[in-house]
N, C-alpha and C. Protein backbone atom coordinates (compact mmCIF):
# COMPACT_ATOMS: atom_id res chain seq x y z
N UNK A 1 -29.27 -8.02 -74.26
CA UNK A 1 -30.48 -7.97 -73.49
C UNK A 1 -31.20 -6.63 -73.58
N UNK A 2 -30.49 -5.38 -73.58
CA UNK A 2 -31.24 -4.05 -73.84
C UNK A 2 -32.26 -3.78 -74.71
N UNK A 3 -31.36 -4.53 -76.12
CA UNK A 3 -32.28 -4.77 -77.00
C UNK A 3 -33.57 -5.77 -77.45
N UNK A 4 -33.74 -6.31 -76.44
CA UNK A 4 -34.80 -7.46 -76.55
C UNK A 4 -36.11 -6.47 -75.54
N UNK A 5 -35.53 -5.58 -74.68
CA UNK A 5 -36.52 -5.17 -73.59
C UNK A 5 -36.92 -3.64 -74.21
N UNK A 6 -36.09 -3.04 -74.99
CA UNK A 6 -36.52 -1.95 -76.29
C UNK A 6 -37.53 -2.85 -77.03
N UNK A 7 -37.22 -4.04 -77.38
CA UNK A 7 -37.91 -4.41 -78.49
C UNK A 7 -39.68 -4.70 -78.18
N UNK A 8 -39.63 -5.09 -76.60
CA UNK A 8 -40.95 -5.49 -75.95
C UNK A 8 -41.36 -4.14 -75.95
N UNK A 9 -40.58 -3.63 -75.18
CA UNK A 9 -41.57 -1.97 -74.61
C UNK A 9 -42.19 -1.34 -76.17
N UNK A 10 -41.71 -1.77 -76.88
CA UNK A 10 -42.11 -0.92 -78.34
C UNK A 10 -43.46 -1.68 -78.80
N UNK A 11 -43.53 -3.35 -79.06
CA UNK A 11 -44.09 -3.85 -79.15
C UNK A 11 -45.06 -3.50 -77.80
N UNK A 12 -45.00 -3.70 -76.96
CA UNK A 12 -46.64 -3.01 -75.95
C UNK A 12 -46.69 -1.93 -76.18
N UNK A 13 -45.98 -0.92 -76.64
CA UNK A 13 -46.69 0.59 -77.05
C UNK A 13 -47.34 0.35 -78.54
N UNK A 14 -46.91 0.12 -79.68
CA UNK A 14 -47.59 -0.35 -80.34
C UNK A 14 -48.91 -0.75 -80.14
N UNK A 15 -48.82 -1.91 -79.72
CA UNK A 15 -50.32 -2.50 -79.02
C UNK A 15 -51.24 -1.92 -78.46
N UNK A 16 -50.43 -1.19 -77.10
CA UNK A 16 -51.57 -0.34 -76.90
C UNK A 16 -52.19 0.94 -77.54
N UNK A 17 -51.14 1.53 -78.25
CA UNK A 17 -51.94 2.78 -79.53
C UNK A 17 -52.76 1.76 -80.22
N UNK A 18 -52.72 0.74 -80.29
CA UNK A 18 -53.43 -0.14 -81.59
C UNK A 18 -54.84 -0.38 -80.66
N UNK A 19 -55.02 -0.76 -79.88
CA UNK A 19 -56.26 -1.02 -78.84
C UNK A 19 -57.08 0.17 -79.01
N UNK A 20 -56.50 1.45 -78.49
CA UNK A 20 -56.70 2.45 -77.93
C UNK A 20 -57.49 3.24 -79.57
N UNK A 21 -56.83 2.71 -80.86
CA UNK A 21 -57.63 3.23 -82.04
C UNK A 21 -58.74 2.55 -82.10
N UNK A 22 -58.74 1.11 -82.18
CA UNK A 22 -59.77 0.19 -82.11
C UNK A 22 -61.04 0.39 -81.45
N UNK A 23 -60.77 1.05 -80.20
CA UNK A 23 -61.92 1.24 -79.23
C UNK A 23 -62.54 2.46 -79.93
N UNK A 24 -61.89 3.48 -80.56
CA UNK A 24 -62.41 4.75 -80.49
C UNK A 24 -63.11 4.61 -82.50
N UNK A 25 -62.83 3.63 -82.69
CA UNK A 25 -63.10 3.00 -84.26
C UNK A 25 -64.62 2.70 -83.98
N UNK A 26 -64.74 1.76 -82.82
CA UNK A 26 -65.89 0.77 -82.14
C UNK A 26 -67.11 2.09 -81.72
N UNK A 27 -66.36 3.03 -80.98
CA UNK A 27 -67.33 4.69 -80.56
C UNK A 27 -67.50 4.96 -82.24
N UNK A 28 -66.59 5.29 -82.73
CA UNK A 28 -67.71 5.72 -84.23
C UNK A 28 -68.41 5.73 -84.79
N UNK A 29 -68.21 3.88 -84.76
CA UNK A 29 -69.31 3.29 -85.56
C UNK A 29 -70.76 2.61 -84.77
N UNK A 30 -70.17 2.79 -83.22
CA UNK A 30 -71.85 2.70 -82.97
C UNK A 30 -72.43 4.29 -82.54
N UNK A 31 -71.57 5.36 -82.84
CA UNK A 31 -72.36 6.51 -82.74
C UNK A 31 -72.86 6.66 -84.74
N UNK A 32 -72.55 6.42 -85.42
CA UNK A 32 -73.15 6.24 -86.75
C UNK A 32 -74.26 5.48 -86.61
N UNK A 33 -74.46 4.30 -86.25
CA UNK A 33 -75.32 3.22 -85.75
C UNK A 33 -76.48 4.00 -85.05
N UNK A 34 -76.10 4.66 -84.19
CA UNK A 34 -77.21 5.62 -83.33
C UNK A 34 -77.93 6.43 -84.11
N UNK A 35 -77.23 7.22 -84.84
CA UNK A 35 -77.85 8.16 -85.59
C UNK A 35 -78.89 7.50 -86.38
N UNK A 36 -78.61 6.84 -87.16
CA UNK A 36 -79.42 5.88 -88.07
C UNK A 36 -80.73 5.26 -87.54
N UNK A 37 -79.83 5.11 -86.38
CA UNK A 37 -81.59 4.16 -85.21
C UNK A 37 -82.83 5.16 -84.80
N UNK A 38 -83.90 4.28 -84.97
CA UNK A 38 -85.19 5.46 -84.92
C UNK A 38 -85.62 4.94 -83.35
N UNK A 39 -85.22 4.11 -82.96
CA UNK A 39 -85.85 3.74 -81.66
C UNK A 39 -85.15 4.81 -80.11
N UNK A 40 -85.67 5.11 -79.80
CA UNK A 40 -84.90 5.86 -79.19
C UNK A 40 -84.01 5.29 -78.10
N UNK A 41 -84.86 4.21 -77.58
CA UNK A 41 -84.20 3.07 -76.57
C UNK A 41 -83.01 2.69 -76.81
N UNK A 42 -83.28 2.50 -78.14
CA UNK A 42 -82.00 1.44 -78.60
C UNK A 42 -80.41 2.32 -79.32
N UNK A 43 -81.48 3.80 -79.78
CA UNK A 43 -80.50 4.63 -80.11
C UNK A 43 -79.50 5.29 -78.66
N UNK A 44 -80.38 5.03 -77.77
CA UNK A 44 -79.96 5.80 -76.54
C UNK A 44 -78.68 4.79 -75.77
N UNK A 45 -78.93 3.24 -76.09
CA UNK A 45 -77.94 1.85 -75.59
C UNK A 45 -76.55 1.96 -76.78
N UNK A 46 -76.91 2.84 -77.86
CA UNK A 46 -75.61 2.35 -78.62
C UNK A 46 -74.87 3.58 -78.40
N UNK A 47 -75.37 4.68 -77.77
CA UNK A 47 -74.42 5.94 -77.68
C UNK A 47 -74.08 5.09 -76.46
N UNK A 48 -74.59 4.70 -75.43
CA UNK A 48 -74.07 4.85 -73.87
C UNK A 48 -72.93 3.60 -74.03
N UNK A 49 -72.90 2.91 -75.37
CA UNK A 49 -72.07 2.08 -75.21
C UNK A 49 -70.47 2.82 -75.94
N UNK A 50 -71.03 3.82 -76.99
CA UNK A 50 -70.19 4.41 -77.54
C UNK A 50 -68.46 5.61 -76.50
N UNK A 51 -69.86 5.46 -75.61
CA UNK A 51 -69.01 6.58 -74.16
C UNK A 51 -68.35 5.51 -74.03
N UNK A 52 -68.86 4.63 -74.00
CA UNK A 52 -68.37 3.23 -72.80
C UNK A 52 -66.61 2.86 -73.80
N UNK A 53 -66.78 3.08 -74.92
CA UNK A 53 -65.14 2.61 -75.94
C UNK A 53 -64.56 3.95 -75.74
N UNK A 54 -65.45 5.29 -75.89
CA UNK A 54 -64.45 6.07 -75.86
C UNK A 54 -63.90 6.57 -74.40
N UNK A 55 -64.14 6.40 -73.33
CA UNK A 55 -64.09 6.17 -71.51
C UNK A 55 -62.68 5.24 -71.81
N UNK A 56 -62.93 3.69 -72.18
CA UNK A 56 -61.85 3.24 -72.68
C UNK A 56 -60.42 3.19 -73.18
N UNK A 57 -60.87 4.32 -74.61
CA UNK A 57 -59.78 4.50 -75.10
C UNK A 57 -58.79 5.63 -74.39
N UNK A 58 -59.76 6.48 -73.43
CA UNK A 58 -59.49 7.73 -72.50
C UNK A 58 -58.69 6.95 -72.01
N UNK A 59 -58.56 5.93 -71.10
CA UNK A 59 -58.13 5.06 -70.07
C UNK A 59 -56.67 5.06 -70.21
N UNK A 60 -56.87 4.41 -71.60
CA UNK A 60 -55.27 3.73 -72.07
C UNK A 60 -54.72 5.08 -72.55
N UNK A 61 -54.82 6.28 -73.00
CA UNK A 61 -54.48 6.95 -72.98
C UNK A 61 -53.70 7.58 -71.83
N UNK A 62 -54.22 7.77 -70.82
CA UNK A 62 -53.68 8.37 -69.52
C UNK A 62 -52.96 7.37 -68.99
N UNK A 63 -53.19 6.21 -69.06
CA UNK A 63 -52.07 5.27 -68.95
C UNK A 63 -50.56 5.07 -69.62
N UNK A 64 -50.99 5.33 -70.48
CA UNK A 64 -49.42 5.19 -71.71
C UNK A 64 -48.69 6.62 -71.14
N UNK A 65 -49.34 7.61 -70.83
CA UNK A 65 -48.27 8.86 -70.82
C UNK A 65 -47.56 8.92 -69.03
């Protein structure tokens, strides 16, 4: 049994480093996205969304430790 509940806890840490890259993958590429955008409106919705993955990935961070 020890080893089945090692085996989960590893598998949800996994997972969550895996989320936690994903989100901050998602901030990259809509702060690239921003840059590129001439509208300012719209450049201004893809940064505030970009906070919004990397706020996120902050999250699960302070969570896991």
């Amino acid at each position: 049994m020890p080893d089945e509940r090692l085996g989960a806890l590893e598998f949800l840490s996994n997972a969550t480093r895996e989320r936690e890259a994903r989100y901050r993958e998602r901030a990259a590429h809509l702060r690239m996205m921003a840059d590129d955008e001439p509208l300012g409106r719209l450049r201004n919705r893809l940064t505030d969304l970009a906070e919004q993955f990397e706020q996120l990935a902050e999250t699960i961070t302070i969570e896991r430790r």
